[in-house]
C-alpha atoms as a PDB file:
ATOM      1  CA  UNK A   1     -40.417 -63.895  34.121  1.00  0.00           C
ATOM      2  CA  UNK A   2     -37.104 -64.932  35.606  1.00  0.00           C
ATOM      3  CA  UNK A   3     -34.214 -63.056  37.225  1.00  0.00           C
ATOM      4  CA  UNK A   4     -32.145 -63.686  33.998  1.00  0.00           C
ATOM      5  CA  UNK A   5     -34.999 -61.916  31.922  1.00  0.00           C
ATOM      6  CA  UNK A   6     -35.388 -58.990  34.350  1.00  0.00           C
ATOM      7  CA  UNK A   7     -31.779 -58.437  33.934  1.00  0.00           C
ATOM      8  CA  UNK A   8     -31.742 -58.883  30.263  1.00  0.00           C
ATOM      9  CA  UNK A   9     -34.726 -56.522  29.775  1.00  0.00           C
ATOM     10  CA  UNK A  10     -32.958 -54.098  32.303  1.00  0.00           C
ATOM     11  CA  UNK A  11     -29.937 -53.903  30.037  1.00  0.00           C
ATOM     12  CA  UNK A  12     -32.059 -53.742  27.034  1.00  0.00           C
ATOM     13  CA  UNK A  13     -33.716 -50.405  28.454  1.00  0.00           C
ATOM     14  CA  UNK A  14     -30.567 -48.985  29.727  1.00  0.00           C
ATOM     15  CA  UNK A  15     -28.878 -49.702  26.299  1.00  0.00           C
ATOM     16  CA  UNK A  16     -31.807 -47.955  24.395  1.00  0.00           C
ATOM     17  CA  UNK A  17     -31.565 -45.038  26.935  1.00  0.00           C
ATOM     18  CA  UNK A  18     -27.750 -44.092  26.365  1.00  0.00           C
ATOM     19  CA  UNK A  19     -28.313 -44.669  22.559  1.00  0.00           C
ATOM     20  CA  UNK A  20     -31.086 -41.534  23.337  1.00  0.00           C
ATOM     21  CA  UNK A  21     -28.410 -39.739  25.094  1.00  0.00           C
ATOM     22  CA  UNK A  22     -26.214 -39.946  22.271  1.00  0.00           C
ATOM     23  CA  UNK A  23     -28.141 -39.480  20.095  1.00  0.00           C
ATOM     24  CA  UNK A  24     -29.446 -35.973  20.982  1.00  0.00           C
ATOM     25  CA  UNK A  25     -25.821 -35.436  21.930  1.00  0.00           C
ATOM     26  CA  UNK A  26     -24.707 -35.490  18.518  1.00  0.00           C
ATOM     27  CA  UNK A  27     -27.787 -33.820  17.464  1.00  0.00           C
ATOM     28  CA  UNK A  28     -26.930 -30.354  19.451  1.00  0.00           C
ATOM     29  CA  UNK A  29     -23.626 -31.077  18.346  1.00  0.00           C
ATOM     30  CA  UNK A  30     -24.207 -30.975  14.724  1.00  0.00           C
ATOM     31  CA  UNK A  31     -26.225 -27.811  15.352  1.00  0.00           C
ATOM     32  CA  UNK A  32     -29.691 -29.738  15.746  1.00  0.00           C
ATOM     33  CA  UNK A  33     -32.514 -30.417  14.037  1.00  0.00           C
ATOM     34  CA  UNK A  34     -35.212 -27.593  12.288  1.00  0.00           C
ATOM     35  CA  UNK A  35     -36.697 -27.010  15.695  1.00  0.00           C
ATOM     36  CA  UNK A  36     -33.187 -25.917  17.519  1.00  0.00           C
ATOM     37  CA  UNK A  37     -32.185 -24.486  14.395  1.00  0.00           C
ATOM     38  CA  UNK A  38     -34.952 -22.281  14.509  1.00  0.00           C
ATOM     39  CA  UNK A  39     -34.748 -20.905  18.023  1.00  0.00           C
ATOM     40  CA  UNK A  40     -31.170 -20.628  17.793  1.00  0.00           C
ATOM     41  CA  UNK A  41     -31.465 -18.660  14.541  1.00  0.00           C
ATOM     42  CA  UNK A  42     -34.668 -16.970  14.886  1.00  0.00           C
ATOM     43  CA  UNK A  43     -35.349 -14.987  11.307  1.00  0.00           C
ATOM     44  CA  UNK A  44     -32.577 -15.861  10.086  1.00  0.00           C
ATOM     45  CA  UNK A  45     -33.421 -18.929   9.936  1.00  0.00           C
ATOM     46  CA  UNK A  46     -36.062 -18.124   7.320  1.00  0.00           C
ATOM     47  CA  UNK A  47     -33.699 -15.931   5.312  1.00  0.00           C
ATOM     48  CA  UNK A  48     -31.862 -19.016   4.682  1.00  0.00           C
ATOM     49  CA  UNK A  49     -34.566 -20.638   3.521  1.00  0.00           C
ATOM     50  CA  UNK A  50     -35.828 -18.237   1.429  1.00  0.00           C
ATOM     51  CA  UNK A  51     -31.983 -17.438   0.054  1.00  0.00           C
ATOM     52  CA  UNK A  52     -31.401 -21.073  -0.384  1.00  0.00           C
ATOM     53  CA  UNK A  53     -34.945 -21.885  -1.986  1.00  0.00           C
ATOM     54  CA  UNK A  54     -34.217 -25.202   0.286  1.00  0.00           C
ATOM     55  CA  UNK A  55     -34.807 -26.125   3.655  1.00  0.00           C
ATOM     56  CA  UNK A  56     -32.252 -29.020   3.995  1.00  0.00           C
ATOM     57  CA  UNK A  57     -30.046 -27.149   2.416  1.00  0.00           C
ATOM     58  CA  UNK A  58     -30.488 -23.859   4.368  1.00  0.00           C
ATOM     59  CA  UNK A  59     -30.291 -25.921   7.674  1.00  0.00           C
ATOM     60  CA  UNK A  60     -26.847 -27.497   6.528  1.00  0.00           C
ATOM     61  CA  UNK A  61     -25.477 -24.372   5.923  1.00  0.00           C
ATOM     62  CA  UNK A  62     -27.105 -22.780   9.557  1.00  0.00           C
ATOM     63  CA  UNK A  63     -25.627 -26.142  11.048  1.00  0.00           C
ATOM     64  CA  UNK A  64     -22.476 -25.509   9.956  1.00  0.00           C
ATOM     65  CA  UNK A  65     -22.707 -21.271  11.286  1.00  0.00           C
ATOM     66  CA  UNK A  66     -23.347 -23.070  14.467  1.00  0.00           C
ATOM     67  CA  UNK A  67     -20.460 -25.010  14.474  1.00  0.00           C
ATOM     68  CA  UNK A  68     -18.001 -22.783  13.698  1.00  0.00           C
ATOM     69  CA  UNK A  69     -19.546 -20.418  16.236  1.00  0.00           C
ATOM     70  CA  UNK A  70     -19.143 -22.948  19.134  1.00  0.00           C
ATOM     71  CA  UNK A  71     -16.017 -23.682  17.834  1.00  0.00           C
ATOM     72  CA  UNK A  72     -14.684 -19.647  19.003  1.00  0.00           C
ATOM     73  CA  UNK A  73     -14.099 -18.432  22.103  1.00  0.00           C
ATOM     74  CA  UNK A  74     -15.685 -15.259  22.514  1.00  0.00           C
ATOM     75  CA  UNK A  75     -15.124 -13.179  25.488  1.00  0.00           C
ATOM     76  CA  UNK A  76     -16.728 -10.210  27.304  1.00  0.00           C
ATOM     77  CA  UNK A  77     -15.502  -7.301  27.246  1.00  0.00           C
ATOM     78  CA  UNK A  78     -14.226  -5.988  30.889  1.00  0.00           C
ATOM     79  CA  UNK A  79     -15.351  -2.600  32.208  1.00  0.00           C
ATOM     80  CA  UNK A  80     -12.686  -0.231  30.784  1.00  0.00           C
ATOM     81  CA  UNK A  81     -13.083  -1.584  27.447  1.00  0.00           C
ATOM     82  CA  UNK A  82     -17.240  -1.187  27.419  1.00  0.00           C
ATOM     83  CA  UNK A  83     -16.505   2.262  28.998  1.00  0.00           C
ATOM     84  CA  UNK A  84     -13.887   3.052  25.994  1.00  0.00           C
ATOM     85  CA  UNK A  85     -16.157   1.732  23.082  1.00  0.00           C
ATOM     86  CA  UNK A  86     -19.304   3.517  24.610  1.00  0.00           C
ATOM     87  CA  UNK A  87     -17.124   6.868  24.559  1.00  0.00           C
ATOM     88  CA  UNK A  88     -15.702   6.265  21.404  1.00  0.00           C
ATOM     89  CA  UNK A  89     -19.613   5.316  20.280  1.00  0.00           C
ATOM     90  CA  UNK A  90     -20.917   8.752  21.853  1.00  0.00           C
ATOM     91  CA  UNK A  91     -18.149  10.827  19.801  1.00  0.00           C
ATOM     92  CA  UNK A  92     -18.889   8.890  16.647  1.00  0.00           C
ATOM     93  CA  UNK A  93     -22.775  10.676  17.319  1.00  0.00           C
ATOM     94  CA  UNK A  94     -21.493  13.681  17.897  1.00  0.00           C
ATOM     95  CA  UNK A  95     -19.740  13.510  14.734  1.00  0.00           C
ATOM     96  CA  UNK A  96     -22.467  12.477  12.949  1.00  0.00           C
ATOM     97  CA  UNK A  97     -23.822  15.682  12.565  1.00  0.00           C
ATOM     98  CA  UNK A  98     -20.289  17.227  11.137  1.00  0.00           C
ATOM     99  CA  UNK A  99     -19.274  14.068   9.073  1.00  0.00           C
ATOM    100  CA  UNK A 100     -22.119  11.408   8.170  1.00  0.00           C
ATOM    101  CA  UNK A 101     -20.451   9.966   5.588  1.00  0.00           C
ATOM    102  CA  UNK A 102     -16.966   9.419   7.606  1.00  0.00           C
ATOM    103  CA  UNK A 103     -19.357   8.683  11.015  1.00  0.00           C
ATOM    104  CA  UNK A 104     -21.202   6.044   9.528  1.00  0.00           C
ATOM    105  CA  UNK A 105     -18.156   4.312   7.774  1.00  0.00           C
ATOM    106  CA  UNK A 106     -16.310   4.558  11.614  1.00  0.00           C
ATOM    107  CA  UNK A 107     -19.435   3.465  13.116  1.00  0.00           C
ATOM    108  CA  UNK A 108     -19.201   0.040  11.050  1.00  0.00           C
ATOM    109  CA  UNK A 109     -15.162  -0.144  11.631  1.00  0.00           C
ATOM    110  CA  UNK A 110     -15.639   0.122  15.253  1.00  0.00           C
ATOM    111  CA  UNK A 111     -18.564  -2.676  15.411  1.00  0.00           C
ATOM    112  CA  UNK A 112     -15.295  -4.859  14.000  1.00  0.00           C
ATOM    113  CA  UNK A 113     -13.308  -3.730  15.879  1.00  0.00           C
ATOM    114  CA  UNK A 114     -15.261  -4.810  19.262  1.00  0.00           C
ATOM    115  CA  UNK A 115     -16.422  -8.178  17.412  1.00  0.00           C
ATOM    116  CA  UNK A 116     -12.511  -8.394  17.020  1.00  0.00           C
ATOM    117  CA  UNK A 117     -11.720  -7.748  20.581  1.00  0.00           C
ATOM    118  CA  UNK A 118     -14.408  -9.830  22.142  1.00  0.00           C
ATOM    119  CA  UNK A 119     -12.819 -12.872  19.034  1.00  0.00           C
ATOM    120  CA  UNK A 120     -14.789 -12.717  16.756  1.00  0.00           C
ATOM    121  CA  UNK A 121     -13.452 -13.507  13.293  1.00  0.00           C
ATOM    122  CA  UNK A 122     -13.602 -10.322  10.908  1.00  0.00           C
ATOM    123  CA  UNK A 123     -13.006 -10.799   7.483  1.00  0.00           C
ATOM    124  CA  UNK A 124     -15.678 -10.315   5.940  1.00  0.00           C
ATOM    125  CA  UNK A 125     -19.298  -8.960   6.446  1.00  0.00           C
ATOM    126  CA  UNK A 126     -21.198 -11.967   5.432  1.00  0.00           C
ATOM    127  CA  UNK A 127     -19.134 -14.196   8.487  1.00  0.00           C
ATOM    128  CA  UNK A 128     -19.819 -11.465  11.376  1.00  0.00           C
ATOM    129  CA  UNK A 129     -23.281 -11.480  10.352  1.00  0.00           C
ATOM    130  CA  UNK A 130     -23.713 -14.998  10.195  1.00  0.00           C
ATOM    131  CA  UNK A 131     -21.832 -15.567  13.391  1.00  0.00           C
ATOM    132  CA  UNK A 132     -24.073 -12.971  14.755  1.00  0.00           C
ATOM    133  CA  UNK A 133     -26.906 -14.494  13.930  1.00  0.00           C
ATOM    134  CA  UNK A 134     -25.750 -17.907  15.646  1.00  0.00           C
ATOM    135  CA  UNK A 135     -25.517 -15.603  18.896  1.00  0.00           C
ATOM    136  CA  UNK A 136     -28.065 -12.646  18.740  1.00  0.00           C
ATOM    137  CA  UNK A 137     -30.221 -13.371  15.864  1.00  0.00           C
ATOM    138  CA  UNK A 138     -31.889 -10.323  17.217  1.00  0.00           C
ATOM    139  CA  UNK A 139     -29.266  -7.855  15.957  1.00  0.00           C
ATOM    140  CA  UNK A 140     -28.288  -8.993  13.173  1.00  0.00           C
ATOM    141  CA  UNK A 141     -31.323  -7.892  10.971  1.00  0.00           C
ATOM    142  CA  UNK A 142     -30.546  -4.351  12.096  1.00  0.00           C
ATOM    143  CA  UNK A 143     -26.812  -4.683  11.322  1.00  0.00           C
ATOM    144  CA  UNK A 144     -27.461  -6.237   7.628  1.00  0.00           C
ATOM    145  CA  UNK A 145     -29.693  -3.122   7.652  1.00  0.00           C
ATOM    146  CA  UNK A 146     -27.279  -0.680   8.474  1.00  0.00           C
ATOM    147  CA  UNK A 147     -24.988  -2.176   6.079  1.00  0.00           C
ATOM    148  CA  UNK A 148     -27.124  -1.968   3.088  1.00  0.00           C
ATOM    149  CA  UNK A 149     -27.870   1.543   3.692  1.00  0.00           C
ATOM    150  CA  UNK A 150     -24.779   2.727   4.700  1.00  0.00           C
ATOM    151  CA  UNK A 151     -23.560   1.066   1.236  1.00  0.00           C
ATOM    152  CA  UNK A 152     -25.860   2.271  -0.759  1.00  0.00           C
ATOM    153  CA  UNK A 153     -25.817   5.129  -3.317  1.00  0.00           C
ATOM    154  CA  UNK A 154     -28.273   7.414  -1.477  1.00  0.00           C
ATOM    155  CA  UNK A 155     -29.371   9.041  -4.447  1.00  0.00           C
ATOM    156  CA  UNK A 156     -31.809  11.986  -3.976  1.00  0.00           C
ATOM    157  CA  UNK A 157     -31.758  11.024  -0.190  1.00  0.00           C
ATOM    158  CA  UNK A 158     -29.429  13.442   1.265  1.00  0.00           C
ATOM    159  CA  UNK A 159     -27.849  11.955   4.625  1.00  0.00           C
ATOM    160  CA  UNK A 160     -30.926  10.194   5.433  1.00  0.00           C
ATOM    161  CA  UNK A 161     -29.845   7.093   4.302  1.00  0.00           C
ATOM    162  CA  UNK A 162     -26.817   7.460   6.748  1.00  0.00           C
ATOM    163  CA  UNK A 163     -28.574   8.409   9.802  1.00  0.00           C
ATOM    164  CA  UNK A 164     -30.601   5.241   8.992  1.00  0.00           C
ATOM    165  CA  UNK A 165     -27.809   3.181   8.749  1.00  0.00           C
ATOM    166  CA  UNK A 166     -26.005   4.539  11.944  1.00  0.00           C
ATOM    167  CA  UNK A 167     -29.811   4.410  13.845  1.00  0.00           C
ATOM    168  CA  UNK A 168     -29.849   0.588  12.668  1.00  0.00           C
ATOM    169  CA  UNK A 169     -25.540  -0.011  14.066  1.00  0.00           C
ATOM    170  CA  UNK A 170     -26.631   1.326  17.578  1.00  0.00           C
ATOM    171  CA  UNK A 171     -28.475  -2.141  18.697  1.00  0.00           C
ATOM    172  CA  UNK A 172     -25.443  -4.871  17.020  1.00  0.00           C
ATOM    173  CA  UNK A 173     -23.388  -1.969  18.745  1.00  0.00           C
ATOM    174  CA  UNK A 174     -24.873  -2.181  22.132  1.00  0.00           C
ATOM    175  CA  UNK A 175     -25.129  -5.808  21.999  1.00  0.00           C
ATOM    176  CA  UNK A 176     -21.710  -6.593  21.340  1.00  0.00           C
ATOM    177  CA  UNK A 177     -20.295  -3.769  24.124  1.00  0.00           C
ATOM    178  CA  UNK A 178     -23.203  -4.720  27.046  1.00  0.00           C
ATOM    179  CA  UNK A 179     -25.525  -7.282  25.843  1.00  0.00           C
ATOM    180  CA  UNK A 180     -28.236  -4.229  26.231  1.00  0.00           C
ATOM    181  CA  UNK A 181     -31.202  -4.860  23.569  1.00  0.00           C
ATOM    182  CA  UNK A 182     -31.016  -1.157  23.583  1.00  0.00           C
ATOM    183  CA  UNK A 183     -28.052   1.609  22.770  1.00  0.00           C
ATOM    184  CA  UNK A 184     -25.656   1.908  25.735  1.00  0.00           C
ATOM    185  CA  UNK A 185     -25.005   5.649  25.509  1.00  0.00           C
ATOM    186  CA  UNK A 186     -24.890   8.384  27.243  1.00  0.00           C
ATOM    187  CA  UNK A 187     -28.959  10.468  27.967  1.00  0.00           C
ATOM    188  CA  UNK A 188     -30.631  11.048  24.827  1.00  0.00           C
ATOM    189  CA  UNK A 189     -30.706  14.927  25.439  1.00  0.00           C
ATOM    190  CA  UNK A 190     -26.333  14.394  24.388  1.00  0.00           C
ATOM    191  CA  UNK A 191     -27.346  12.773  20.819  1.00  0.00           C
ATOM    192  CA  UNK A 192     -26.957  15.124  18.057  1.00  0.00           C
ATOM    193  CA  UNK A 193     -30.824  15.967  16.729  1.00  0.00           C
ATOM    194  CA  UNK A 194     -29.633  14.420  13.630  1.00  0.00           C
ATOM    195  CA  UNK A 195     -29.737  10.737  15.071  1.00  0.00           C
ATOM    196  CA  UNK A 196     -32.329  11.490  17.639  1.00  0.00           C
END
């Protein structure tokens, strides 16, 4: 083969390897394809499906929770604010055993209150779960959780479906104040018995 070939095939192999690049570029952009869809979602990622009845369909909808995600800028929070929303958290425990109702409706209010602080958009349940899922899809199982019991009628159940529903905010909670997997609060001997 002559110079001129090696040169041509060169360019040829070069060209085929920054099509690749882009490629895959625009891939992650576009939120990726059912493989990083799935690790960046993790169950949720099946609860579209299974919502959707469609895969393509689901993953369209995921792709487009992962845009707008990567679109914010979320923040950490800086030590005096953790240190305020952990004490506010503790008190809301405390005041769990006086108020469940109230405690459990302030429990939620504070989790958007943080996801507001650290810019998160707010407006509505469905978007902070589904932009939580696009970060932690770990936590936001739990916080649907808590949200259906903490919404429901409770009939017959006393305050049990409350202390559920406060049990299942503590990991969204800790998350979004530490990035613990587990509740940032204070020993376990402080929690009222009723939460324990």
């Amino acid at each position: 083969m002559s110079a001129l070939g090696w040169i041509i095939l060169a360019l040829c192999v070069i060209a085929l390897a920054v099509l690749a690049v882009v490629f895959a570029h625009r891939l992650v952009q576009r939120g990726g394809g059912t493989h990083a869809l799935r690790r960046r979602f993790g169950p949720e990622y099946d609860r579209a499906v299974e919502q959707t009845g469609d895969r393509q369909k689901a993953e369209r909808r995921l792709a487009e929770i992962a845009r707008r995600r990567d679109g914010l800028e979320i923040r950490p929070l800086d030590e005096s604010e953790r240190a305020d929303y952990t004490a506010r958290w503790d008190e809301l425990q405390a005041f769990f055993v006086d108020d469940p109702t109230a405690a459990t409706r302030q429990a939620d209010q504070l989790i958007t209150e943080v996801m507001r602080t650290r810019g998160y958009p707010v407006e509505s349940f469905d978007e902070r779960a589904e932009l939580l899922a696009a970060d932690r899809p770990a936590v936001v199982g739990p916080y649907r959780q808590a949200n259906a019991e903490a919404t429901s009628e409770g009939v017959g159940e006393g305050t049990e479906h409350l202390r559920a529903a406060f049990v299942h905010y503590r990991e969204p909670f800790s998350w979004l104040v530490d990035g613990a997997a587990k509740p940032a609060t204070t020993e376990s001997s402080n929690r009222p018995a009723a939460l324990a």
